[in-house]
N, C-alpha and C. Protein backbone atom coordinates (compact mmCIF):
# COMPACT_ATOMS: atom_id res chain seq x y z
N UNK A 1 0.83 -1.19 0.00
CA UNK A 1 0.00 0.00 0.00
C UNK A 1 0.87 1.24 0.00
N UNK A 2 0.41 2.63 -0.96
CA UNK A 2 1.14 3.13 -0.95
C UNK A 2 0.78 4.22 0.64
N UNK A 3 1.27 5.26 1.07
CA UNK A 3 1.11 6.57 1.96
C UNK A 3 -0.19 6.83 1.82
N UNK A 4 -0.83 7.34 2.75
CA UNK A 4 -2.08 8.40 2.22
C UNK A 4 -2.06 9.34 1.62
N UNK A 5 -0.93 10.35 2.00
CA UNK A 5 -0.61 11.59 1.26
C UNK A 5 -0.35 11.49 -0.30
N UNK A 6 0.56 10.55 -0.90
CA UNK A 6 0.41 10.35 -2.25
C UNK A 6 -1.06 10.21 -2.70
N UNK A 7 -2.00 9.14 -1.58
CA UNK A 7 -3.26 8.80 -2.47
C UNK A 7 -4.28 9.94 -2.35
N UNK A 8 -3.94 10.76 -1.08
CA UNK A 8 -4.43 12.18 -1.10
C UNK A 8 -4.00 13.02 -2.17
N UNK A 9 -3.16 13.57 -2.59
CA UNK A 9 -2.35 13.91 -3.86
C UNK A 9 -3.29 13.95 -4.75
N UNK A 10 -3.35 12.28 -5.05
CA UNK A 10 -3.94 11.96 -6.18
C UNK A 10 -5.21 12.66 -6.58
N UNK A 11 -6.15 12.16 -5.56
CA UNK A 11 -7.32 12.25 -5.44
C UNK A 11 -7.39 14.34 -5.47
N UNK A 12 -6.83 14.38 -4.76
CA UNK A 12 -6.86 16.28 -5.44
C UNK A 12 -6.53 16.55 -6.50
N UNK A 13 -5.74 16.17 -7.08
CA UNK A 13 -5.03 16.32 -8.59
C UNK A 13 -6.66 15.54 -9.45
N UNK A 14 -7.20 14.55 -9.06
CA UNK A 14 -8.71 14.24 -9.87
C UNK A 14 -9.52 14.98 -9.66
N UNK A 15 -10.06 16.18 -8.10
CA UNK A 15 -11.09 16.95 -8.41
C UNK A 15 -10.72 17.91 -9.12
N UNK A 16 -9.54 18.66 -8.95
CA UNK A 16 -9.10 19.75 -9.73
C UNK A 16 -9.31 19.82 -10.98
N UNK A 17 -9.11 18.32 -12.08
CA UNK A 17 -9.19 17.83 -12.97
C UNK A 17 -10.66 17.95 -13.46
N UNK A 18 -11.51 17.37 -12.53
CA UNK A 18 -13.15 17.34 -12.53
C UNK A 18 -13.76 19.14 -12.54
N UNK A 19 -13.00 19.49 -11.62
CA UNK A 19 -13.80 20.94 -11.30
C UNK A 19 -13.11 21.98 -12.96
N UNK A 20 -11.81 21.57 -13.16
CA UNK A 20 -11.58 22.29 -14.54
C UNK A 20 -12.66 21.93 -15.76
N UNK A 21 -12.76 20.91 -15.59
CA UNK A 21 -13.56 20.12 -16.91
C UNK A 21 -14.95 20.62 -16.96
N UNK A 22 -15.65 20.97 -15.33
CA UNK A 22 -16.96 21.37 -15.56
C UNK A 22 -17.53 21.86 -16.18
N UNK A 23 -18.50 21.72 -16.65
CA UNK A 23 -19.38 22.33 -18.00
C UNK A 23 -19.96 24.05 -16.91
N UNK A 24 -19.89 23.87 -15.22
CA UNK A 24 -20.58 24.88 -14.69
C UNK A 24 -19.78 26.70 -14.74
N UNK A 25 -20.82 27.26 -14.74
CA UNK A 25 -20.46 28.78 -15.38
C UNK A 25 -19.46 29.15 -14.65
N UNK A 26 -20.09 28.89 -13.40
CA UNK A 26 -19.27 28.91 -11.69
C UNK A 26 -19.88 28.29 -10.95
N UNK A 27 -19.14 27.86 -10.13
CA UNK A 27 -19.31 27.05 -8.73
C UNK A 27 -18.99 27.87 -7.89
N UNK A 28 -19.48 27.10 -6.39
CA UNK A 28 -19.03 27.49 -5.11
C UNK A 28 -18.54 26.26 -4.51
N UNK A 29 -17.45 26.47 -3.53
CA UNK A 29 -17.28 25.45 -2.70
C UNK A 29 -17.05 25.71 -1.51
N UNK A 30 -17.51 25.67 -0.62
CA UNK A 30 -17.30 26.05 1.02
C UNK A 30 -16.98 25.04 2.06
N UNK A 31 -16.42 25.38 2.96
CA UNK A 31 -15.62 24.44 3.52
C UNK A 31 -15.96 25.68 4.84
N UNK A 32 -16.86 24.66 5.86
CA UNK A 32 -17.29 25.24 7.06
C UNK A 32 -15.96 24.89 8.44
N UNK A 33 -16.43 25.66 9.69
CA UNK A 33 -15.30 24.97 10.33
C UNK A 33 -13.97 24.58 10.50
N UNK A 34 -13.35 25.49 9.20
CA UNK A 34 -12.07 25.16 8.72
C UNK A 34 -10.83 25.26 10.20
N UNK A 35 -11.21 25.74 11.33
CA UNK A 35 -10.92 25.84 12.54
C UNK A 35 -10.45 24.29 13.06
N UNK A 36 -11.32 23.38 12.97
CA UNK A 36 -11.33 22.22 13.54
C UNK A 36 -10.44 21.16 12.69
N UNK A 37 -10.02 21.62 11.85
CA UNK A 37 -8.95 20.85 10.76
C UNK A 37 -7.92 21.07 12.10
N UNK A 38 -6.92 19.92 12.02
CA UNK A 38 -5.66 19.82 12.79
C UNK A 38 -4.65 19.36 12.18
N UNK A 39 -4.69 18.22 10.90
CA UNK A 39 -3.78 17.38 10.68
C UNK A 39 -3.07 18.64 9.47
N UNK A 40 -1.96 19.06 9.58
CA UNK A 40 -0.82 19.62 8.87
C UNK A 40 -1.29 18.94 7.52
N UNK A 41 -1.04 17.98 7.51
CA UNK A 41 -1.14 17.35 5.77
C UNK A 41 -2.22 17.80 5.12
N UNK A 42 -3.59 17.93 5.32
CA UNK A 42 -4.74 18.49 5.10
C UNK A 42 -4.67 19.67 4.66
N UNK A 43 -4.30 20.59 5.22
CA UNK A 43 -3.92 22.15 5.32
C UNK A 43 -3.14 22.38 3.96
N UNK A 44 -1.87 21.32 3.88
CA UNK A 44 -0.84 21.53 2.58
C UNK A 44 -1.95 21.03 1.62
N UNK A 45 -2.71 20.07 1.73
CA UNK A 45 -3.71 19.88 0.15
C UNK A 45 -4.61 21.07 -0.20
N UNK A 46 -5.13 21.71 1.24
CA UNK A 46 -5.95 22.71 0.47
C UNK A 46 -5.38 24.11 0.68
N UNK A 47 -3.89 24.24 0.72
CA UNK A 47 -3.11 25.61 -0.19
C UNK A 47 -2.87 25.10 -1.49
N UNK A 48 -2.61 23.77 -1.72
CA UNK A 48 -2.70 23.09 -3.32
C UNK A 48 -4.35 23.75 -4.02
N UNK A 49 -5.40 23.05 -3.02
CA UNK A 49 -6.09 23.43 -3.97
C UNK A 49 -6.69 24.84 -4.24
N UNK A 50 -6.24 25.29 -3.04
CA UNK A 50 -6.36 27.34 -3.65
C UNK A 50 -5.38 27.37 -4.68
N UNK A 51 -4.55 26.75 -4.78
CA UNK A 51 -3.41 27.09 -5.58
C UNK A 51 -3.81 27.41 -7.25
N UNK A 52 -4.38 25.93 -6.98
CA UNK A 52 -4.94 25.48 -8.32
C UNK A 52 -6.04 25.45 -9.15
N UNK A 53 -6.93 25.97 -8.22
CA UNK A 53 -8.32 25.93 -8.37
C UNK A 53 -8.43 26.53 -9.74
N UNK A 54 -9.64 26.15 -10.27
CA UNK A 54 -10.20 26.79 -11.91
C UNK A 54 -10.54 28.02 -11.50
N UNK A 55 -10.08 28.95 -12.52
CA UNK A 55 -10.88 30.24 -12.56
C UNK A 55 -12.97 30.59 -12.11
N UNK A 56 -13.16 29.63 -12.58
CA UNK A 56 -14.30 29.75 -12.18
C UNK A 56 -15.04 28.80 -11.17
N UNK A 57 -14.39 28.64 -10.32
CA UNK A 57 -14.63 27.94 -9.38
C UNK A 57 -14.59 29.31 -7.89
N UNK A 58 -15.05 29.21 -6.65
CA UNK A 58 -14.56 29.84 -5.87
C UNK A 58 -14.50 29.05 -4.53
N UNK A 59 -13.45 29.71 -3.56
CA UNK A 59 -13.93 28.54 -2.29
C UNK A 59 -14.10 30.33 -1.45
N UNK A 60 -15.00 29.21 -0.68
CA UNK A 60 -15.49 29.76 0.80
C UNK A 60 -15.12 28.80 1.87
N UNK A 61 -14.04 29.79 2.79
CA UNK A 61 -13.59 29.54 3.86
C UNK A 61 -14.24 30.04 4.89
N UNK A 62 -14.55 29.49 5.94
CA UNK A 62 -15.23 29.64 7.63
C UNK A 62 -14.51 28.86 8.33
N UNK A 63 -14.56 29.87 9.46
CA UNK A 63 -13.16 29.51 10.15
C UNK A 63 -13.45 30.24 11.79
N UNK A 64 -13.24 30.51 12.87
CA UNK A 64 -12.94 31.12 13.65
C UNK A 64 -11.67 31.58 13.97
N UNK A 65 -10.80 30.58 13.38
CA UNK A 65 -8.78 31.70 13.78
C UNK A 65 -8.44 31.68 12.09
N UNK A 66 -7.83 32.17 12.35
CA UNK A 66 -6.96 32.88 10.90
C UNK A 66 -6.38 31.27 10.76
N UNK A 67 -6.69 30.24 9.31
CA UNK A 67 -5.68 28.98 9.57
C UNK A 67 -3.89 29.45 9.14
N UNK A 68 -3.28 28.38 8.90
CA UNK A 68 -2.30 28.71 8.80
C UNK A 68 -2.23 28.30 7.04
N UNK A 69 -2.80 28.84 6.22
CA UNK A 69 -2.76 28.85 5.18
C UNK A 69 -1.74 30.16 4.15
N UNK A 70 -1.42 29.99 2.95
CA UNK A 70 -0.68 31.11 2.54
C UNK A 70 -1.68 32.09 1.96
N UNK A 71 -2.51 32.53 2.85
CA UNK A 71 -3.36 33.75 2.40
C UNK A 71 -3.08 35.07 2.06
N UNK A 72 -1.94 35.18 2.67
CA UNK A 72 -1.31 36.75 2.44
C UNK A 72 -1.08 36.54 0.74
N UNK A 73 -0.04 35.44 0.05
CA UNK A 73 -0.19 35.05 -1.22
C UNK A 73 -0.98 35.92 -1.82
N UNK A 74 -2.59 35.32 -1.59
CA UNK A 74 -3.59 35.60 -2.65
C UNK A 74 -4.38 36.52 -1.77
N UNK A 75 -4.06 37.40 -1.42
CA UNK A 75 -4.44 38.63 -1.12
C UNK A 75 -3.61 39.71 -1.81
N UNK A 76 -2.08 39.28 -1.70
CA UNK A 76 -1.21 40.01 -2.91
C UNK A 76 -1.82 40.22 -4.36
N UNK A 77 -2.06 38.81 -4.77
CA UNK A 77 -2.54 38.96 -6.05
C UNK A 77 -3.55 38.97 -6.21
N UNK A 78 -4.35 39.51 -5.34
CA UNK A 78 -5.83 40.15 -5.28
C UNK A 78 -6.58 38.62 -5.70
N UNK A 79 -6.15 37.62 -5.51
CA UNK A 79 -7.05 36.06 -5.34
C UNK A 79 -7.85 35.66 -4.71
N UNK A 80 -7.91 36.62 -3.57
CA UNK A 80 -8.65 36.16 -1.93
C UNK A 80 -9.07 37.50 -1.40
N UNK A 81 -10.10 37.09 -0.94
CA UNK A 81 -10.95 38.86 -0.34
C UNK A 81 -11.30 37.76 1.88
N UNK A 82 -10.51 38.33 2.88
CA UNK A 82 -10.73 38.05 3.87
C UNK A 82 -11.78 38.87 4.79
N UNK A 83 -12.70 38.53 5.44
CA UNK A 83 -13.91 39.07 6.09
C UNK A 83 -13.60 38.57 7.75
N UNK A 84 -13.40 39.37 8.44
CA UNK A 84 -13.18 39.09 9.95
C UNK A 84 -14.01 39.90 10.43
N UNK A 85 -14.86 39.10 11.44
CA UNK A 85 -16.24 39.51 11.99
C UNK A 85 -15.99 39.28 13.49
């Protein structure tokens, strides 16, 4: 058997694949709770998939602490709009 993280890999490298291919105008994808994530490895797949995401795709993050994601990144390049309430 191989790691999880490779088969995690994978499996992101197939939605990315799926969400490019979509026939949809735009999507949303939200991801509640992003607070309660702990495992480090998790975190590195989804700065991959901000990374990578289709243009017309968007994610929505909820969260209560700032995660430790590279948000400053895509706030530079005007990629990411942050809302602290």
């Amino acid at each position: 058997m191989g790691d999880g993280r490779s088969g995690a890999s994978r499996a992101l490298a197939e939605l990315i694949n799926a969400l490019a291919e979509s026939e949809a105008a735009h999507g949303v994808i939200v991801l509640d709770d992003l607070h309660r994530v702990q495992e480090a490895a998790l975190l590195v797949l989804l700065d991959t998939l901000i990374e990578r995401l289709p243009a017309q795709w968007t994610l929505v993050l909820s969260t209560r602490v700032a995660p430790p994601l590279a948000l400053a990144r895509w706030l530079i390049a005007v990629a990411a709009l942050v809302v602290l309430i």
